[in-house]
N, C-alpha and C. Protein backbone atom coordinates (compact mmCIF):
# COMPACT_ATOMS: atom_id res chain seq x y z
N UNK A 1 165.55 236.03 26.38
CA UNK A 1 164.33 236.58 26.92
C UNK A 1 164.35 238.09 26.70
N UNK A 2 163.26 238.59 26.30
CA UNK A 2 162.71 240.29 26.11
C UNK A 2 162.48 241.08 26.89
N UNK A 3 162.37 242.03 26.46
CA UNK A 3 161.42 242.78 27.76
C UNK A 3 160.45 243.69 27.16
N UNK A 4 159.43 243.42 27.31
CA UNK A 4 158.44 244.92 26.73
C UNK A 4 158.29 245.77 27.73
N UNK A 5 158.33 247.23 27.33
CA UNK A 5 158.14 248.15 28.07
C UNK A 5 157.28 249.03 28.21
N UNK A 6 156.47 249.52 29.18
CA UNK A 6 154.84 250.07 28.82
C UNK A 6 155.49 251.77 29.63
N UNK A 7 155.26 252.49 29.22
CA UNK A 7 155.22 253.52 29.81
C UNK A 7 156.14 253.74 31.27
N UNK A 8 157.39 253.58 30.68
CA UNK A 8 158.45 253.05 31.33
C UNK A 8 158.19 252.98 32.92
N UNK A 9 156.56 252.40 33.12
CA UNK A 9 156.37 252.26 34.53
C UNK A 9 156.31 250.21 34.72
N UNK A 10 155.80 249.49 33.28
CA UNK A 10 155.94 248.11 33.76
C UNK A 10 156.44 247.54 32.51
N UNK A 11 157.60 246.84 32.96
CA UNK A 11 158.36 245.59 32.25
C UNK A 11 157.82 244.31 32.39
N UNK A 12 157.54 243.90 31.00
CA UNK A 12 157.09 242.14 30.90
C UNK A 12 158.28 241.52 29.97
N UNK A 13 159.20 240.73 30.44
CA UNK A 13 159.45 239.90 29.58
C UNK A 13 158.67 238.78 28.83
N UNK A 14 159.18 238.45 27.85
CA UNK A 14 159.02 237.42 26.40
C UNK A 14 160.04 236.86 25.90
N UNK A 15 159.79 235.90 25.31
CA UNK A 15 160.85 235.55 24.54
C UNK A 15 161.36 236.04 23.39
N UNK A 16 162.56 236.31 23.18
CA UNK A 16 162.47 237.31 22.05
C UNK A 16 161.96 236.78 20.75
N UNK A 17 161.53 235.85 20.03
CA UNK A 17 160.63 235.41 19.31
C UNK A 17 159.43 235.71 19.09
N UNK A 18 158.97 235.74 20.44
CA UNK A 18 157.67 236.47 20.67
C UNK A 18 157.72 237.49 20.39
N UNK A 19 158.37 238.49 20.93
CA UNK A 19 158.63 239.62 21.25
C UNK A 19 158.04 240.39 19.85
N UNK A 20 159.23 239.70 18.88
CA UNK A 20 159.78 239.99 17.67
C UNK A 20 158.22 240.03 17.25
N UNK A 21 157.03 239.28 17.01
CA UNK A 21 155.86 239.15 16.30
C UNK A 21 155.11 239.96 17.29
N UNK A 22 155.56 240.47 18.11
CA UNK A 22 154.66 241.51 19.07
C UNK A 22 154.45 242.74 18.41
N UNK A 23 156.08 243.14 18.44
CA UNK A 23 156.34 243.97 18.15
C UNK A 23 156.12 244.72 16.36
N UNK A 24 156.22 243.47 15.76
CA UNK A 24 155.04 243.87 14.02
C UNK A 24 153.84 243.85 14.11
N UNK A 25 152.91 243.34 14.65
CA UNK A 25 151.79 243.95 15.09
C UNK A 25 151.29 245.08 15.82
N UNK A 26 152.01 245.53 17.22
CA UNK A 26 151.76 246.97 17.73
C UNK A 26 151.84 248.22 16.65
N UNK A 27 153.11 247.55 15.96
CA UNK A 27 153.70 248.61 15.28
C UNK A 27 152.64 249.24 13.93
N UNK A 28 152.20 248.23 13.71
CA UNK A 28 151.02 248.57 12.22
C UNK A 28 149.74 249.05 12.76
N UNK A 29 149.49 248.67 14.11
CA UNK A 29 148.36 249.17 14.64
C UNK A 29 148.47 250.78 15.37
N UNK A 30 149.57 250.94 15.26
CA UNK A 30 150.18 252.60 16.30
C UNK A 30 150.24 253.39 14.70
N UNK A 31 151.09 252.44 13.77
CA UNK A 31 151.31 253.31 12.16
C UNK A 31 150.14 253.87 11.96
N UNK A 32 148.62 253.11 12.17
CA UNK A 32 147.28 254.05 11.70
C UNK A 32 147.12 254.62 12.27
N UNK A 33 147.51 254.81 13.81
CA UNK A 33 146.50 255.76 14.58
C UNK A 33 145.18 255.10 15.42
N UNK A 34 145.82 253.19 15.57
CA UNK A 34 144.86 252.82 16.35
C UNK A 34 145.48 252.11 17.73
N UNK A 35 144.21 252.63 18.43
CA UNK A 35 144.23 251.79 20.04
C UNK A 35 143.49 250.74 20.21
N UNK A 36 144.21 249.94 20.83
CA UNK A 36 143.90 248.70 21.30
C UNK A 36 144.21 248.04 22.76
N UNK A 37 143.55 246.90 23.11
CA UNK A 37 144.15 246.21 24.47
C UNK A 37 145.04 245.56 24.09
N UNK A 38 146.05 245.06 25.21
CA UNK A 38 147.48 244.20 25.04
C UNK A 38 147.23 243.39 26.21
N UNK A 39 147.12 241.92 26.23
CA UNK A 39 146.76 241.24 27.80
C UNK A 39 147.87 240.01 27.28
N UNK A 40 148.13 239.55 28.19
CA UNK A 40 149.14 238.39 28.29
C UNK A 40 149.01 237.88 30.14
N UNK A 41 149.45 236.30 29.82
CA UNK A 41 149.80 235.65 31.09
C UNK A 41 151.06 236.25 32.15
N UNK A 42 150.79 236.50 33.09
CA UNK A 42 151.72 236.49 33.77
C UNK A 42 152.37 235.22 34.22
N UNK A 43 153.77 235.39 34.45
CA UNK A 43 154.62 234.28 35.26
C UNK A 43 154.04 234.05 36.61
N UNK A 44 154.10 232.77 37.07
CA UNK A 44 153.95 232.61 38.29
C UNK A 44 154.84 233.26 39.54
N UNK A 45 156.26 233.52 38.67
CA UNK A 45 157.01 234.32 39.83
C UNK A 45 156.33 235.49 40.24
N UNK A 46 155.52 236.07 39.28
CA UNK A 46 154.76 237.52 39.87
C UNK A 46 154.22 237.45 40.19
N UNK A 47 153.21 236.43 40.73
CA UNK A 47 151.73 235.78 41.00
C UNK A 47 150.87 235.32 39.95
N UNK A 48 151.58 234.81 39.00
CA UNK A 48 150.62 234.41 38.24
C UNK A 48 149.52 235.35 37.34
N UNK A 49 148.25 234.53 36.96
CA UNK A 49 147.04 235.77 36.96
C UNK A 49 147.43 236.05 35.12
N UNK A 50 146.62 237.70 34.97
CA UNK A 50 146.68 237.99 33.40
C UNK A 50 146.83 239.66 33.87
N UNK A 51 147.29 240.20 33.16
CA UNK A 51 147.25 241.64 32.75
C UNK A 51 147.00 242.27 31.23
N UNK A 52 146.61 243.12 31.53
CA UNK A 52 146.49 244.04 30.41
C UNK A 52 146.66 245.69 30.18
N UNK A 53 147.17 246.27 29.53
CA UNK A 53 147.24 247.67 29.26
C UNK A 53 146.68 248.27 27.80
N UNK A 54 146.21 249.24 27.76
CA UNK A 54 145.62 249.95 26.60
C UNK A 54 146.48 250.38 25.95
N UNK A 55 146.81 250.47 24.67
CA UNK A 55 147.94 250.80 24.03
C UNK A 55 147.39 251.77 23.27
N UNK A 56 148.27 252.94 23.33
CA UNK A 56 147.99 253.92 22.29
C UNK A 56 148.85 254.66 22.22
N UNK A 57 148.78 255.43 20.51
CA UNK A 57 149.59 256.37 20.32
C UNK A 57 150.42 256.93 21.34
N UNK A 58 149.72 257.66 22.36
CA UNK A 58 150.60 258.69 22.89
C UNK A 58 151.02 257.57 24.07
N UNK A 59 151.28 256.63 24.25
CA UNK A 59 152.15 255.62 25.74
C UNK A 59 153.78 255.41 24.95
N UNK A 60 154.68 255.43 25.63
CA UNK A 60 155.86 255.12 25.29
C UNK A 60 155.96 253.78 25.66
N UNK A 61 156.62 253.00 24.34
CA UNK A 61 156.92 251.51 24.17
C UNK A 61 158.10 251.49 24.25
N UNK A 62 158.63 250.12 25.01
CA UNK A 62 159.94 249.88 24.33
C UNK A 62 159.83 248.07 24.24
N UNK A 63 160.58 247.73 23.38
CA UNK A 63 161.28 246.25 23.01
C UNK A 63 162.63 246.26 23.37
N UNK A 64 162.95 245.00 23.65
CA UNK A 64 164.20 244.80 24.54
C UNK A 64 164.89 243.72 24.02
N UNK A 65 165.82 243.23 23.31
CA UNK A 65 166.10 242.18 22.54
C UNK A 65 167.00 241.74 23.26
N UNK A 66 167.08 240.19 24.37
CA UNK A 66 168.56 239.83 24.29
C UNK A 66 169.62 239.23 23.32
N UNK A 67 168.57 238.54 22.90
CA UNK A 67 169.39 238.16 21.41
C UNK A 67 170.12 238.87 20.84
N UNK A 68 171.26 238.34 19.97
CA UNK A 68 171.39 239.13 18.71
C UNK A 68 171.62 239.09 17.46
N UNK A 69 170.76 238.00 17.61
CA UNK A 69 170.45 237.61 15.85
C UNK A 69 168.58 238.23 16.06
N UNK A 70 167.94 238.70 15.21
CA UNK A 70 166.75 238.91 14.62
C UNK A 70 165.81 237.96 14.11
N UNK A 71 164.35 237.62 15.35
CA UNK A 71 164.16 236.36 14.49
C UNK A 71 163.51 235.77 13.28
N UNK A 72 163.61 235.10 12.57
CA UNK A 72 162.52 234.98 11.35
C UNK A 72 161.32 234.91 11.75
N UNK A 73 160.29 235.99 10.74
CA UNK A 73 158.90 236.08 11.62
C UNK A 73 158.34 235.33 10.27
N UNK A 74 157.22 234.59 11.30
CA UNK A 74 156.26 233.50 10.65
C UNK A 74 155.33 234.25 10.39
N UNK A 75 155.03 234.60 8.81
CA UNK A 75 153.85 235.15 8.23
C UNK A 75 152.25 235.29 8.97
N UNK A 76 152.14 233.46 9.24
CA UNK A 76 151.13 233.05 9.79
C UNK A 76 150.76 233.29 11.10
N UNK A 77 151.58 233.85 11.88
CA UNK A 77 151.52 234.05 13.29
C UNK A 77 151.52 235.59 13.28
N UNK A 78 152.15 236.22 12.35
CA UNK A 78 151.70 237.80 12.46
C UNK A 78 150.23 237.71 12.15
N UNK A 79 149.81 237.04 11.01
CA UNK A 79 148.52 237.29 10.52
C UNK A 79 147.43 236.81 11.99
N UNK A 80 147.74 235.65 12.68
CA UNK A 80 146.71 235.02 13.83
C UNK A 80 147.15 236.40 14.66
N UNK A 81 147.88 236.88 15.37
CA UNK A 81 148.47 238.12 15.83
C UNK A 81 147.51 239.17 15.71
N UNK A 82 147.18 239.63 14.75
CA UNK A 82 146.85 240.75 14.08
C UNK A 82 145.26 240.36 14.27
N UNK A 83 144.78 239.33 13.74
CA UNK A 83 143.22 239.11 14.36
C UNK A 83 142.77 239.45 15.04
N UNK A 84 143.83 239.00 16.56
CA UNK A 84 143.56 239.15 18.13
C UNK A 84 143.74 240.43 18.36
N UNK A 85 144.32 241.21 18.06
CA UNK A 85 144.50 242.54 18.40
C UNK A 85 143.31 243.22 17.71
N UNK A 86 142.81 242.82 16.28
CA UNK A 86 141.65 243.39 15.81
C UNK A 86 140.40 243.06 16.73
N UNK A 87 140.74 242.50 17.14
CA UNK A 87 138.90 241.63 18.27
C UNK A 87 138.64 242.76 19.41
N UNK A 88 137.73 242.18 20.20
CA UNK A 88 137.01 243.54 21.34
C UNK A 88 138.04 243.17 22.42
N UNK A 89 138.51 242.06 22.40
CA UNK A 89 139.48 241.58 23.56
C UNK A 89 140.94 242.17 23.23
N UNK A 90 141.05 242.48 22.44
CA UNK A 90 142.71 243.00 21.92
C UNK A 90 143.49 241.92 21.40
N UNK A 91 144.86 242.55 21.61
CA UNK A 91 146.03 241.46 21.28
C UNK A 91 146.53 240.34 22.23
N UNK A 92 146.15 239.46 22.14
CA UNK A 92 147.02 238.34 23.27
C UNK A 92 147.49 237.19 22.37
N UNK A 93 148.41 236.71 23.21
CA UNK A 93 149.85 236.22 22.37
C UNK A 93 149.18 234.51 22.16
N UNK A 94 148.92 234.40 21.31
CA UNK A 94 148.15 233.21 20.54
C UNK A 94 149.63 231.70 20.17
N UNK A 95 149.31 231.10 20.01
CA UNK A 95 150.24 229.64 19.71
C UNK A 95 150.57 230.01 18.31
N UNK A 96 151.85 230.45 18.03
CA UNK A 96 152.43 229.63 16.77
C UNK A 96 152.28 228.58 15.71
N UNK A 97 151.23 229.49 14.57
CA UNK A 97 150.69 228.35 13.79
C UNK A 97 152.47 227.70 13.04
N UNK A 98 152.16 226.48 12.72
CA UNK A 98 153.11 225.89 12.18
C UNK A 98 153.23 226.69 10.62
N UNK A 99 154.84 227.04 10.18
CA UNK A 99 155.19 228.03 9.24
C UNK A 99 154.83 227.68 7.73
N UNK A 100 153.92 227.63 7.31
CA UNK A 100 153.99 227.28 5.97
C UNK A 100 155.15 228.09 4.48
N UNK A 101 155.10 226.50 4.01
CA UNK A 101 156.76 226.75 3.20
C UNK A 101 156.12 226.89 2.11
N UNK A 102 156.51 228.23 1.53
CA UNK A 102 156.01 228.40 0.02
C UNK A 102 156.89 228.18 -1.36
């Protein structure tokens, strides 16, 4: 399990899988110089519910890996990834299209 870090005021864990395809998408969207929303489910241990934060340039991020192997990122799930973050709603963490083998 992960941890993303927003402005070292709130920690969300993920799985680091997730994490991992989170984290190539923020990253190409911060590389231009763009802002966006970030919303995800909360756990029921926190109450449940959804949150979201505005991401931009100037907020300090962090990724948190427990792992320590690096995981293979599915082309197809950065690309569904990257949609959602392009939309008026932002980035939220979409289902894992199945990996196509080239």
């Amino acid at each position: 399990m992960g941890k993303f870090t927003y402005d070292s005021s709130l920690a969300v864990d993920f799985d680091d899988r997730v994490l991992a395809h989170i984290q190539v998408v923020i990253g190409a969207k911060l590389r231009r110089g763009e802002s966006f929303y970030f919303s995800w489910r909360d756990d029921p241990l926190v109450g449940g519910g959804r949150s979201t934060v505005w991401v931009h340039p100037g907020i300090s991020l962090s990724f948190k890996f427990f792992g320590s192997k690096t995981p293979v990122l599915n082309r197809d799930w950065v690309d569904a990834l990257s949609l959602s973050a392009n939309s008026a709603t932002g980035l939220q963490v979409v289902i894992e299209p199945l990996q196509r083998v080239l």
